[in-house]
PDB file of N, CA and C in Angstrom:
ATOM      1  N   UNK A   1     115.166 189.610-203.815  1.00  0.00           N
ATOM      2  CA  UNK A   1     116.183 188.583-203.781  1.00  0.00           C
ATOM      3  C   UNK A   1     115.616 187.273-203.241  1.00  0.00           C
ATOM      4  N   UNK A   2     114.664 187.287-202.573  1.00  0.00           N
ATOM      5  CA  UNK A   2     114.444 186.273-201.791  1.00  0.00           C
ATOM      6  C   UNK A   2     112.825 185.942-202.375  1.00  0.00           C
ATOM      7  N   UNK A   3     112.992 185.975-203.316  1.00  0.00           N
ATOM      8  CA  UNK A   3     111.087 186.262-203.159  1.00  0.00           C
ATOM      9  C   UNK A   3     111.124 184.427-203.855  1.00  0.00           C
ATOM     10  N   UNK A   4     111.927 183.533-204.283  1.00  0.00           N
ATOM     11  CA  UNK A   4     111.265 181.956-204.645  1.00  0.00           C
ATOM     12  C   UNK A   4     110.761 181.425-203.484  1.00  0.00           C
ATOM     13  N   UNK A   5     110.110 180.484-203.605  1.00  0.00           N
ATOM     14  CA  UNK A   5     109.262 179.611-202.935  1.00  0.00           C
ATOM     15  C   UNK A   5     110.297 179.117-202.073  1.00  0.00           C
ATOM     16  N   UNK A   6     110.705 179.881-200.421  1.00  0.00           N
ATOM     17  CA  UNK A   6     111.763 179.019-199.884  1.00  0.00           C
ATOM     18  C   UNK A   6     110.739 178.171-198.169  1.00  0.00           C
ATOM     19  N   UNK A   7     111.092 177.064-197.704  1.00  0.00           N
ATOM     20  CA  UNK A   7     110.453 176.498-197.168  1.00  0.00           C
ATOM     21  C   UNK A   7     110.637 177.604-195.416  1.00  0.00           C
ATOM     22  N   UNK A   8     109.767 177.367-194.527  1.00  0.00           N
ATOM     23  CA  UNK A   8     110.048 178.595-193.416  1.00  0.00           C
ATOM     24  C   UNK A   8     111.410 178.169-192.327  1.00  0.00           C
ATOM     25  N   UNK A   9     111.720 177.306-192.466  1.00  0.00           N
ATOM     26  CA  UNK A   9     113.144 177.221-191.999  1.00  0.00           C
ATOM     27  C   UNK A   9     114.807 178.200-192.975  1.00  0.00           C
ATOM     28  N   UNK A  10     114.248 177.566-194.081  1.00  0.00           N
ATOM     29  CA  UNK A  10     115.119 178.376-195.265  1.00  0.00           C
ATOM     30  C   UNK A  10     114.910 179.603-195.401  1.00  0.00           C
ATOM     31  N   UNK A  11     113.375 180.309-194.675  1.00  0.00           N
ATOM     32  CA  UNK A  11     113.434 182.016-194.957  1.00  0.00           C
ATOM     33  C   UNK A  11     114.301 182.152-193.827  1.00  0.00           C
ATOM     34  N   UNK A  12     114.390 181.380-192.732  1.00  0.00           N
ATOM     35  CA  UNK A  12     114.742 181.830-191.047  1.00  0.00           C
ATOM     36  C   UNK A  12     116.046 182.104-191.214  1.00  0.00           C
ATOM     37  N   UNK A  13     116.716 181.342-192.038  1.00  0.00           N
ATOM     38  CA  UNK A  13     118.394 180.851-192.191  1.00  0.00           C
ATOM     39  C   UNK A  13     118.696 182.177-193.364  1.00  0.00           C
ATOM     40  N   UNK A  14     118.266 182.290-194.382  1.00  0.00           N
ATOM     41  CA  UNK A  14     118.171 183.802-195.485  1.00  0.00           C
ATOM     42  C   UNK A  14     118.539 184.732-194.510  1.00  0.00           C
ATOM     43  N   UNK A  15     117.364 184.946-193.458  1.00  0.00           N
ATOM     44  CA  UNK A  15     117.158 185.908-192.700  1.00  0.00           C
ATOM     45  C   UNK A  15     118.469 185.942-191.837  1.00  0.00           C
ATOM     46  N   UNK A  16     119.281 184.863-190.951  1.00  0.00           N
ATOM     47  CA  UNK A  16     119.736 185.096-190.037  1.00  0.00           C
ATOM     48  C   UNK A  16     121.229 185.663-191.074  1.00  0.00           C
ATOM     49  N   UNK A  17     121.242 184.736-192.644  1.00  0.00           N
ATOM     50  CA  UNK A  17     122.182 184.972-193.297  1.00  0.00           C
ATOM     51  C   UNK A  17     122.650 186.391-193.469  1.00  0.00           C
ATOM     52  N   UNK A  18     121.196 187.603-193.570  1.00  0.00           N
ATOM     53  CA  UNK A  18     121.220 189.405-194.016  1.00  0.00           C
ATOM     54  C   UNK A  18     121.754 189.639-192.515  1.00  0.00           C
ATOM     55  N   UNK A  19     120.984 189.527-191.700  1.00  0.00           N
ATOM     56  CA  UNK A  19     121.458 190.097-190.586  1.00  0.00           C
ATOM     57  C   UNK A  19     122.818 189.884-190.481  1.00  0.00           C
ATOM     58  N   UNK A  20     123.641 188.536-190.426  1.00  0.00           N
ATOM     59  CA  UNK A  20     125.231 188.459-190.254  1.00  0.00           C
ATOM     60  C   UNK A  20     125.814 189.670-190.950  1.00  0.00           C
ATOM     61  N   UNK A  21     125.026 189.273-193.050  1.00  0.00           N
ATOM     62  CA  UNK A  21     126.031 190.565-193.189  1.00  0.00           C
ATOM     63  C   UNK A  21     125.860 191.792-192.867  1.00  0.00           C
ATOM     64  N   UNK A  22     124.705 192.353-192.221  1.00  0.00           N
ATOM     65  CA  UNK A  22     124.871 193.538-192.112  1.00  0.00           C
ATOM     66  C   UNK A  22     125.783 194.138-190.615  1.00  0.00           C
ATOM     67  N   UNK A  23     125.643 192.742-190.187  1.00  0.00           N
ATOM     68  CA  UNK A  23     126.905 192.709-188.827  1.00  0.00           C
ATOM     69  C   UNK A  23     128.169 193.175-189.286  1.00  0.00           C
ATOM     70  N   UNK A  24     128.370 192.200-190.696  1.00  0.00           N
ATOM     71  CA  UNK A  24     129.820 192.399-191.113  1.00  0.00           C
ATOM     72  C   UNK A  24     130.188 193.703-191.732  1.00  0.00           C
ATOM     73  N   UNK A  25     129.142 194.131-192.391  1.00  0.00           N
ATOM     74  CA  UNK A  25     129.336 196.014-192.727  1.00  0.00           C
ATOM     75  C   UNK A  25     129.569 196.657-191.858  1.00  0.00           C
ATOM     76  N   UNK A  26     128.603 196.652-190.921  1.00  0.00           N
ATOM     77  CA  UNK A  26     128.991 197.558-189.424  1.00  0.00           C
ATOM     78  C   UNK A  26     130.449 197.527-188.951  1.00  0.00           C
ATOM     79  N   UNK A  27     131.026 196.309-189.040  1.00  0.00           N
ATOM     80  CA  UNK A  27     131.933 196.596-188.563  1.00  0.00           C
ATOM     81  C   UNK A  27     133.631 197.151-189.201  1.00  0.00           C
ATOM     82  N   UNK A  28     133.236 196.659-190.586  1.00  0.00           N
ATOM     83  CA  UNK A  28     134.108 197.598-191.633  1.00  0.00           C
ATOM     84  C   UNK A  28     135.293 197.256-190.918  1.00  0.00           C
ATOM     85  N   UNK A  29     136.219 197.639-191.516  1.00  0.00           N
ATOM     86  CA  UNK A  29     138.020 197.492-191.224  1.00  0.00           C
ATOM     87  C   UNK A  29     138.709 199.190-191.760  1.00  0.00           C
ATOM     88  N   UNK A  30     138.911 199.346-190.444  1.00  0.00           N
ATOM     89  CA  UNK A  30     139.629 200.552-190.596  1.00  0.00           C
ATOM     90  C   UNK A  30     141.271 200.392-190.048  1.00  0.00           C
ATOM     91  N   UNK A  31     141.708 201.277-190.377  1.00  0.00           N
ATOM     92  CA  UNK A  31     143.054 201.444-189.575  1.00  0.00           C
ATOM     93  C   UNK A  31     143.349 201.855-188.340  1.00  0.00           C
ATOM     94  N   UNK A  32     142.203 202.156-187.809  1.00  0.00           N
ATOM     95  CA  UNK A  32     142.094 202.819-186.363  1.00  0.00           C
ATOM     96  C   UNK A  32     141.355 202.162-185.375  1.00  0.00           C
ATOM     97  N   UNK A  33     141.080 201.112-186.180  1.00  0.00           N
ATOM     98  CA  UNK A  33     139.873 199.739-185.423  1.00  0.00           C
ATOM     99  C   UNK A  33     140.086 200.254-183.764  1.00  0.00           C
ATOM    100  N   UNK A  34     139.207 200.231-182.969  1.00  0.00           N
ATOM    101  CA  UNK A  34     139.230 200.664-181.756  1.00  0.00           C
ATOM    102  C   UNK A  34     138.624 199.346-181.084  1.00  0.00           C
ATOM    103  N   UNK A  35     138.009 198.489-181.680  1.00  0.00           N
ATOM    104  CA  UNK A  35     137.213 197.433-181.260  1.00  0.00           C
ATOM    105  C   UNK A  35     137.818 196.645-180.278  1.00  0.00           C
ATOM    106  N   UNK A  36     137.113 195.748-179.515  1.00  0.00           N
ATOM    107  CA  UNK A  36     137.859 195.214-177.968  1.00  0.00           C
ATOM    108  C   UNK A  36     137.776 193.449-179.475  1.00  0.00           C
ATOM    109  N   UNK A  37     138.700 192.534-178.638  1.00  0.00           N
ATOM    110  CA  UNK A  37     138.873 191.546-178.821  1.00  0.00           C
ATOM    111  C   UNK A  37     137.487 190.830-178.472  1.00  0.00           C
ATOM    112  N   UNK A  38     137.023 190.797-177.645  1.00  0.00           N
ATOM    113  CA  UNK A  38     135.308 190.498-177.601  1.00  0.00           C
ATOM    114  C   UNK A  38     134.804 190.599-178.431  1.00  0.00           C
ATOM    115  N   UNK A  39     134.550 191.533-178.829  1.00  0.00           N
ATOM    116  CA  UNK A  39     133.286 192.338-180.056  1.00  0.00           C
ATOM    117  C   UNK A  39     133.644 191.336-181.056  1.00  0.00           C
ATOM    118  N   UNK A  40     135.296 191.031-181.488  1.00  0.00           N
ATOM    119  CA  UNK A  40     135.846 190.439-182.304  1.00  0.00           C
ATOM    120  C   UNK A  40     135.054 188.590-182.301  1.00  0.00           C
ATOM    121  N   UNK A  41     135.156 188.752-180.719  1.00  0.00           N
ATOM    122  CA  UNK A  41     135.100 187.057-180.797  1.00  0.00           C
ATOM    123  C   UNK A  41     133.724 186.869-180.885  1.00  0.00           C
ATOM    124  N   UNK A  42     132.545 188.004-180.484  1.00  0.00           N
ATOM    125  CA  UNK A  42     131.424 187.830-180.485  1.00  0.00           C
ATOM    126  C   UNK A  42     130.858 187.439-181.664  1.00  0.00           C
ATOM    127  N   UNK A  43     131.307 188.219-182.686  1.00  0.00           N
ATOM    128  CA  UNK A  43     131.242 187.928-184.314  1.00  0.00           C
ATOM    129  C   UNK A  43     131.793 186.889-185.503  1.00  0.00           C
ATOM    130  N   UNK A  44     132.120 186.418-184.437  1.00  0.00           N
ATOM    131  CA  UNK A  44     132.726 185.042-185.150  1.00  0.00           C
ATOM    132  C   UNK A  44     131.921 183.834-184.293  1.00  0.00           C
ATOM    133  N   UNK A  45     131.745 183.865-183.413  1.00  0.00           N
ATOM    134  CA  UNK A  45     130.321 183.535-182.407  1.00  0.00           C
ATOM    135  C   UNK A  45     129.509 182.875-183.138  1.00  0.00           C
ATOM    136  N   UNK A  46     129.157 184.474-183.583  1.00  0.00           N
ATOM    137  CA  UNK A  46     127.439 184.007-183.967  1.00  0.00           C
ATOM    138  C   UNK A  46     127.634 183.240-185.521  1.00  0.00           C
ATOM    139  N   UNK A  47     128.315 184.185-186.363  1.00  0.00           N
ATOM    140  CA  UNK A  47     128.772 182.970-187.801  1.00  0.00           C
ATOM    141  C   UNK A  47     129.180 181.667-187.405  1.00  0.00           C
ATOM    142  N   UNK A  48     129.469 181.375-186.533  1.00  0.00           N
ATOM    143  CA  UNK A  48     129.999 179.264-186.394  1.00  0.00           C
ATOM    144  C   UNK A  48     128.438 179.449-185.134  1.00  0.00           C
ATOM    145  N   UNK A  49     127.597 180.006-185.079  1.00  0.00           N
ATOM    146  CA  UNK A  49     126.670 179.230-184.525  1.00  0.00           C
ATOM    147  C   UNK A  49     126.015 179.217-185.374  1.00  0.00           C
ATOM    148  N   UNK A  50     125.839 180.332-186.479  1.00  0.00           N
ATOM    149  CA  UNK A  50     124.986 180.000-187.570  1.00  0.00           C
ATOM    150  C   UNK A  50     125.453 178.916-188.586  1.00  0.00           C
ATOM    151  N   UNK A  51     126.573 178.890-188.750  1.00  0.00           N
ATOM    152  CA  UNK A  51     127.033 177.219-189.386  1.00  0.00           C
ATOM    153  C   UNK A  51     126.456 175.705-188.839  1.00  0.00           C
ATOM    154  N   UNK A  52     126.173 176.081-187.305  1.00  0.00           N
ATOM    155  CA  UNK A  52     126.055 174.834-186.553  1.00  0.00           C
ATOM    156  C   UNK A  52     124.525 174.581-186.633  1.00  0.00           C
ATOM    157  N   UNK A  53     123.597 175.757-187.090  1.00  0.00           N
ATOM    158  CA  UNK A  53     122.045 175.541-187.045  1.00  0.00           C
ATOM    159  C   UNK A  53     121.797 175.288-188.289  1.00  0.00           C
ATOM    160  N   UNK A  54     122.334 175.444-189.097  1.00  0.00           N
ATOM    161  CA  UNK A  54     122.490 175.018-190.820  1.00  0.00           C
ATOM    162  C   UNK A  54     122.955 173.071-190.737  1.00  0.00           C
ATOM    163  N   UNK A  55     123.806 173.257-190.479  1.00  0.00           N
ATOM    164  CA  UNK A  55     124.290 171.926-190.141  1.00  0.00           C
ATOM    165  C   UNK A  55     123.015 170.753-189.119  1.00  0.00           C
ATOM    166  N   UNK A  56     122.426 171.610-188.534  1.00  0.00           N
ATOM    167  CA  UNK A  56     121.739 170.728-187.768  1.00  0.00           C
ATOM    168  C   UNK A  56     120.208 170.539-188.448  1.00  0.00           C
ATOM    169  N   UNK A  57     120.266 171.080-189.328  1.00  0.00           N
ATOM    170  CA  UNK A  57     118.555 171.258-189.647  1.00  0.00           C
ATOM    171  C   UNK A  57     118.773 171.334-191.035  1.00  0.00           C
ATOM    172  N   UNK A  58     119.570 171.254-191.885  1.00  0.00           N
ATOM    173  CA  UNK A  58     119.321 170.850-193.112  1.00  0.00           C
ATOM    174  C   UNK A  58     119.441 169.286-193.270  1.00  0.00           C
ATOM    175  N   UNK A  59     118.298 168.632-194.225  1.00  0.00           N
ATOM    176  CA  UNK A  59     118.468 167.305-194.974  1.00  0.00           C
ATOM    177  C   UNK A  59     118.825 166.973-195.728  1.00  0.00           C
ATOM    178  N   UNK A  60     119.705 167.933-196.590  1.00  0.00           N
ATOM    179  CA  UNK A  60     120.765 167.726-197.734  1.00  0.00           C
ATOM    180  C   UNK A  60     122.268 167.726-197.330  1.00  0.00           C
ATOM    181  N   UNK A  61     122.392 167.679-196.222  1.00  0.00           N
ATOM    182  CA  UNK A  61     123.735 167.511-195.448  1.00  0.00           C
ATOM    183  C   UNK A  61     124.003 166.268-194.611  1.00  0.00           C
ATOM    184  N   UNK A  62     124.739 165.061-195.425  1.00  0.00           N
ATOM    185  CA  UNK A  62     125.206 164.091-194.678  1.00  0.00           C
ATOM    186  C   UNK A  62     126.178 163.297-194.418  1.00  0.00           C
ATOM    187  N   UNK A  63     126.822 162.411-193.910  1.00  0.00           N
ATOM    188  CA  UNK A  63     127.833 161.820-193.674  1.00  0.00           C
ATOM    189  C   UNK A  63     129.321 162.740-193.365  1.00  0.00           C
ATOM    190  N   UNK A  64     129.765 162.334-194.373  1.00  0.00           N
ATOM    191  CA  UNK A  64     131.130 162.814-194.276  1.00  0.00           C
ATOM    192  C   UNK A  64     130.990 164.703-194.319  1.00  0.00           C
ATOM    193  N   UNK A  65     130.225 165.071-195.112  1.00  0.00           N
ATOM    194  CA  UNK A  65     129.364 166.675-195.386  1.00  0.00           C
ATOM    195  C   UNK A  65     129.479 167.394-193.555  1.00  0.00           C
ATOM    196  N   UNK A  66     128.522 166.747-193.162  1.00  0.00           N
ATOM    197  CA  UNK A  66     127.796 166.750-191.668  1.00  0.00           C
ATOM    198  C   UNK A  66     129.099 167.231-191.255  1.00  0.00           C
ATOM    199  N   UNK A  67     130.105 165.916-190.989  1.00  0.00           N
ATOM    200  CA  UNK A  67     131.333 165.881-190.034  1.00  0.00           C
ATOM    201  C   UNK A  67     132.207 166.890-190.131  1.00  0.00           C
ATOM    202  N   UNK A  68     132.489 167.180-191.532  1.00  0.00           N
ATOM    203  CA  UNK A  68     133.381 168.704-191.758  1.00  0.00           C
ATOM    204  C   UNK A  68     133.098 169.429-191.253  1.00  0.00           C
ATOM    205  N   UNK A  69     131.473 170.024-191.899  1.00  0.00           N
ATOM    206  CA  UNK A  69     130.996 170.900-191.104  1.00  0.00           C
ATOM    207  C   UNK A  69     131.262 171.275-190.219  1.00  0.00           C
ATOM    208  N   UNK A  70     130.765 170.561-189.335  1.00  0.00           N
ATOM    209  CA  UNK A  70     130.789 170.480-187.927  1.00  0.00           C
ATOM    210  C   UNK A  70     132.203 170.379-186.871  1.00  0.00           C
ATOM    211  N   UNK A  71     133.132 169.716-187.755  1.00  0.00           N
ATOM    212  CA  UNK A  71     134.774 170.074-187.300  1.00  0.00           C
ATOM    213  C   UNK A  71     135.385 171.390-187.807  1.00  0.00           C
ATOM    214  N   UNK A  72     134.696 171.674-188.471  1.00  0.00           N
ATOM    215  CA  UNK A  72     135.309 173.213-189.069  1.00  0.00           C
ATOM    216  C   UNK A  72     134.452 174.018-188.005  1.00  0.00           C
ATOM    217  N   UNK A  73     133.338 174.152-188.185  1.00  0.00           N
ATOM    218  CA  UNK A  73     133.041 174.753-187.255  1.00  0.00           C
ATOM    219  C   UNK A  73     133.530 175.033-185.303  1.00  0.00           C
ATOM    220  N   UNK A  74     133.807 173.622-184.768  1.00  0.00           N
ATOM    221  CA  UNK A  74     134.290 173.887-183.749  1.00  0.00           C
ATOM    222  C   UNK A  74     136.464 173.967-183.466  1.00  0.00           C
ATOM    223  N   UNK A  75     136.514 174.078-184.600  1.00  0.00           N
ATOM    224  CA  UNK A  75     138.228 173.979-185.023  1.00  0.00           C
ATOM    225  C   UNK A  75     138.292 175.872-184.978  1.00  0.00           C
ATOM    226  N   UNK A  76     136.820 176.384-185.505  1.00  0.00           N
ATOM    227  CA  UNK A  76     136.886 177.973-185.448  1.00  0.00           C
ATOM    228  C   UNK A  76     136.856 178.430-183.966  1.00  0.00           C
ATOM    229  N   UNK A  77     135.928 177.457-183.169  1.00  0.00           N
ATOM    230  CA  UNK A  77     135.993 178.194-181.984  1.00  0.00           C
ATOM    231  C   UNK A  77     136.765 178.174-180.816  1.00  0.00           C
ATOM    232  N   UNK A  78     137.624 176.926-181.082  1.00  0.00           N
ATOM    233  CA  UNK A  78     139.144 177.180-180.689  1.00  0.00           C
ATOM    234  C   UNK A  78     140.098 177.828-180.635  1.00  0.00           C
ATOM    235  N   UNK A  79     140.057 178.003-182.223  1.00  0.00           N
ATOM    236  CA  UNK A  79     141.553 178.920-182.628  1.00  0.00           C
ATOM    237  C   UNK A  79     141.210 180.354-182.150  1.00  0.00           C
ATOM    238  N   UNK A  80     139.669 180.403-182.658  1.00  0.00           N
ATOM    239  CA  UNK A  80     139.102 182.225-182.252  1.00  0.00           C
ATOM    240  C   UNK A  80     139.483 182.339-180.554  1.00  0.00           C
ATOM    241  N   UNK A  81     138.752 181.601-179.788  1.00  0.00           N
ATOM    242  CA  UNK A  81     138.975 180.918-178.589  1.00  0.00           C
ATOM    243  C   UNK A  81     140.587 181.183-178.081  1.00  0.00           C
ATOM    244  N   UNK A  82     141.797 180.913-178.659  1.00  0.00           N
ATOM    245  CA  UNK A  82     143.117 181.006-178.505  1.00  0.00           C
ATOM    246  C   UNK A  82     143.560 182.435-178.580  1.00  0.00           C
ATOM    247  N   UNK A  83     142.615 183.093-179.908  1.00  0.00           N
ATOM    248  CA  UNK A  83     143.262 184.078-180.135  1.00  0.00           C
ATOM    249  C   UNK A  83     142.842 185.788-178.643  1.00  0.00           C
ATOM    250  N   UNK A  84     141.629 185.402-178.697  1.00  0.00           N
ATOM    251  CA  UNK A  84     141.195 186.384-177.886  1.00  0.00           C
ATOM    252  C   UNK A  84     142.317 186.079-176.867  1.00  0.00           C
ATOM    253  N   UNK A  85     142.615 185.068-176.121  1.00  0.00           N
ATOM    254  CA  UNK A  85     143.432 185.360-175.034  1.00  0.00           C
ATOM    255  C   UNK A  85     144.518 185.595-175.082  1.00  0.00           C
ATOM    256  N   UNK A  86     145.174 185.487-176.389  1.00  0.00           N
ATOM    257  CA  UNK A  86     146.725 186.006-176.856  1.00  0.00           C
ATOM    258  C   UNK A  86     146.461 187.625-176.996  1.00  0.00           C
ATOM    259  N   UNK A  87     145.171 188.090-177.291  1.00  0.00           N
ATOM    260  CA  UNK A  87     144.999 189.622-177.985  1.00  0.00           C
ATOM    261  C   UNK A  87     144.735 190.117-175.912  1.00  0.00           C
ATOM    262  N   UNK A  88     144.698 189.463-175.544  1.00  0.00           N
ATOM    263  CA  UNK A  88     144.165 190.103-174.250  1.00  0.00           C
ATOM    264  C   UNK A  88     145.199 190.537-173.809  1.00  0.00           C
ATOM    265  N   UNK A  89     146.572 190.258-173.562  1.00  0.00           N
ATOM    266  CA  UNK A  89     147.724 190.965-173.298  1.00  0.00           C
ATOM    267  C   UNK A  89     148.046 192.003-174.248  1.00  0.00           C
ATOM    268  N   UNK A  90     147.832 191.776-175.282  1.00  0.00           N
ATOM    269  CA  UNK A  90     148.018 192.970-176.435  1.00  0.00           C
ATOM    270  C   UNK A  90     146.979 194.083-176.020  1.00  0.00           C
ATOM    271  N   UNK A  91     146.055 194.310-175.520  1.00  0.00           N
ATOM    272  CA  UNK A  91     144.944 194.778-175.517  1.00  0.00           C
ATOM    273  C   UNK A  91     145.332 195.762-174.268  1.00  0.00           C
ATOM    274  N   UNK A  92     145.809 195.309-173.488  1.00  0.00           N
ATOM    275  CA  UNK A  92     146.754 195.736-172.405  1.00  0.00           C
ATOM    276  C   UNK A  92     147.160 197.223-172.305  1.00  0.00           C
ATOM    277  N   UNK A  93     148.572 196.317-173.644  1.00  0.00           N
ATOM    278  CA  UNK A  93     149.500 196.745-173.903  1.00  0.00           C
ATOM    279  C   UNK A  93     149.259 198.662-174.577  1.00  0.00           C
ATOM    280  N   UNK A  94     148.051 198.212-175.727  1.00  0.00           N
ATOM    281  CA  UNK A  94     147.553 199.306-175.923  1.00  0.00           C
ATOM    282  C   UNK A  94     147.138 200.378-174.974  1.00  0.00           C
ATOM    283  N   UNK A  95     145.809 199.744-174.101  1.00  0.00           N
ATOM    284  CA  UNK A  95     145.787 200.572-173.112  1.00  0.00           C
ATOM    285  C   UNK A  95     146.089 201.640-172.215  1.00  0.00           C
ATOM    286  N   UNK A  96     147.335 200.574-172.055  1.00  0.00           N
ATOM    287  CA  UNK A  96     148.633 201.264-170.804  1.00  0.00           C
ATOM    288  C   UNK A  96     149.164 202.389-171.663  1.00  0.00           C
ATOM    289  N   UNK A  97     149.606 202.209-173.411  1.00  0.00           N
ATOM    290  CA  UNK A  97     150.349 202.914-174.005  1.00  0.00           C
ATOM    291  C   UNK A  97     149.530 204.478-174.112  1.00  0.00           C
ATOM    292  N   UNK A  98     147.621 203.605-174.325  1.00  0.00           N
ATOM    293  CA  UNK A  98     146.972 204.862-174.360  1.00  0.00           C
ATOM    294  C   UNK A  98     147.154 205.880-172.889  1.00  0.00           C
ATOM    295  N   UNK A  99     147.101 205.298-172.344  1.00  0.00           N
ATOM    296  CA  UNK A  99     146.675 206.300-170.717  1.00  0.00           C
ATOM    297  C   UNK A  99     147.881 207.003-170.314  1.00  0.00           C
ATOM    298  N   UNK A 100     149.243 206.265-170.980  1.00  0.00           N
ATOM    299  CA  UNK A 100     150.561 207.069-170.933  1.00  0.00           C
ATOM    300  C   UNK A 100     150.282 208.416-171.473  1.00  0.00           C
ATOM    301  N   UNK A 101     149.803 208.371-173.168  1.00  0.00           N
ATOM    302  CA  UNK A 101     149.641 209.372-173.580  1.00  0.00           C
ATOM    303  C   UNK A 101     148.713 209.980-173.672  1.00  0.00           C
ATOM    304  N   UNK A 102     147.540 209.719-173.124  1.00  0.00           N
ATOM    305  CA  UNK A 102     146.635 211.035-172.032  1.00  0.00           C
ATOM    306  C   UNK A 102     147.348 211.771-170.786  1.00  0.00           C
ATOM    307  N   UNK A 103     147.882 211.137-169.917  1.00  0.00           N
ATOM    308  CA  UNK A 103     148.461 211.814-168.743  1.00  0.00           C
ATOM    309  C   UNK A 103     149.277 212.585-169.397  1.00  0.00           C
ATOM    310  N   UNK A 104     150.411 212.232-170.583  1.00  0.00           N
ATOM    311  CA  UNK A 104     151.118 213.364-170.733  1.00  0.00           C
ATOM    312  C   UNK A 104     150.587 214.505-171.588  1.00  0.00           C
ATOM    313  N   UNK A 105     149.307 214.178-171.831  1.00  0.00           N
ATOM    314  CA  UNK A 105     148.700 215.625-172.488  1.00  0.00           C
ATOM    315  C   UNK A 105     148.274 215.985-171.518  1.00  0.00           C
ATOM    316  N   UNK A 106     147.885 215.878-170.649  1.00  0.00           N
ATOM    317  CA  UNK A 106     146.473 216.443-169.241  1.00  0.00           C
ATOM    318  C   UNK A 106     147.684 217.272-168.735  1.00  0.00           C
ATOM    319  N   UNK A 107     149.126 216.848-168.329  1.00  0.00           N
ATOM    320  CA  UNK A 107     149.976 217.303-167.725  1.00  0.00           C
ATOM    321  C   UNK A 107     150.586 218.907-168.563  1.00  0.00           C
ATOM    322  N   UNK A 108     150.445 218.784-169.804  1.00  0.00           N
ATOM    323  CA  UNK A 108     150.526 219.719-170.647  1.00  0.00           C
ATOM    324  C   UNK A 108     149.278 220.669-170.709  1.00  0.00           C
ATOM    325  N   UNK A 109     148.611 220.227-170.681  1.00  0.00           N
ATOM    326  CA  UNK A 109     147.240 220.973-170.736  1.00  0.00           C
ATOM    327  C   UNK A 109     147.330 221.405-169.336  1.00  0.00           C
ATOM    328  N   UNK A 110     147.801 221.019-168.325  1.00  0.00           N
ATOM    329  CA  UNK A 110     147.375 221.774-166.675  1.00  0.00           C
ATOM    330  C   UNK A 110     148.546 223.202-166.912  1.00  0.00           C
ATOM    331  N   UNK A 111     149.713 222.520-167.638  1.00  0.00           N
ATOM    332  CA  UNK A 111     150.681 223.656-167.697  1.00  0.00           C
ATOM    333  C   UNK A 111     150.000 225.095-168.501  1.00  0.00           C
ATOM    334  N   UNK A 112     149.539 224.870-169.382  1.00  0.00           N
ATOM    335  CA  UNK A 112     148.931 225.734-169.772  1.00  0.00           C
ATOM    336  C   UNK A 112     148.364 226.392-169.278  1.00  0.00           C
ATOM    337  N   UNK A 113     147.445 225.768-168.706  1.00  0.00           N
ATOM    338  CA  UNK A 113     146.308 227.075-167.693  1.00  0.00           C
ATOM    339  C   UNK A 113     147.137 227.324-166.860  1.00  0.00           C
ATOM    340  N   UNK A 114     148.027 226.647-165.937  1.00  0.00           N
ATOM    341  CA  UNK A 114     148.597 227.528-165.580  1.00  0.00           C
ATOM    342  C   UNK A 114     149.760 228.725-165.572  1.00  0.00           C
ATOM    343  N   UNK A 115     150.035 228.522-166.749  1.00  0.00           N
ATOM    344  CA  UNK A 115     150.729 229.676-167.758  1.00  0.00           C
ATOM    345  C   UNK A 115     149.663 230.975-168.203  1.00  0.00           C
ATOM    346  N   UNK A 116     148.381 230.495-168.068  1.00  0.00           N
ATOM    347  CA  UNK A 116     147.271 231.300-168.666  1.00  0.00           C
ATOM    348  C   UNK A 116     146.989 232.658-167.251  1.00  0.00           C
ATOM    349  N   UNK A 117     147.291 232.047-166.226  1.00  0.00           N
ATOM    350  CA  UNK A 117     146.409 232.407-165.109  1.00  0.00           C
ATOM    351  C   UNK A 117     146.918 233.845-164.628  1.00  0.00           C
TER     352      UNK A 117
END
């Protein structure tokens, strides 16, 4: 895929491009997503930092080009920025709901053994 004549900044950027996606496979979308809001924000991170090293080091990107860029890019790390701390009470919420329903299995499970004994 990569094999034209690309200059060694353009293999670096290819390169950082495979690695993202293979970030983005890893992390797949399930219905059971267990993932913390971090992990979430970490990965959106590194894609608007890799926008911002593209932006800074290419010479076919200018003026008005540049400025989007570069407002899109930090318009992402706001809103991402907003969202983690709205998901952080949600995140909570889960939690608490999980550890409810461990204790009431552990409490079931002690009954048992001691029904067993």
């Amino acid at each position: 895929m990569w094999e034209e004549p690309y200059s060694e900044a353009a293999r670096a950027i290819l390169e950082q491009m495979r690695e993202a996606e293979e970030r983005r496979r890893a992390l797949g979308v399930e219905t059971g997503d267990t993932r913390t809001a971090n992990t979430l924000v970490n990965q959106v991170a590194t894609g608007v930092d890799l926008i911002c090293r593209i932006s800074a080091r290419s010479s076919n990107l200018k003026g008005a080009f540049l400025l989007a860029l570069n407002d899109a890019a930090a318009s992402i790390k706001v809103v991402v920025e907003a969202l983690r701390e709205r998901s952080a009470s949600d995140e909570v919420r889960k939690l608490q709901a999980e550890n409810s329903r461990l204790k009431r299995e552990l409490d079931a499970l002690r009954r048992q053994v001691m029904e067993l004994q």
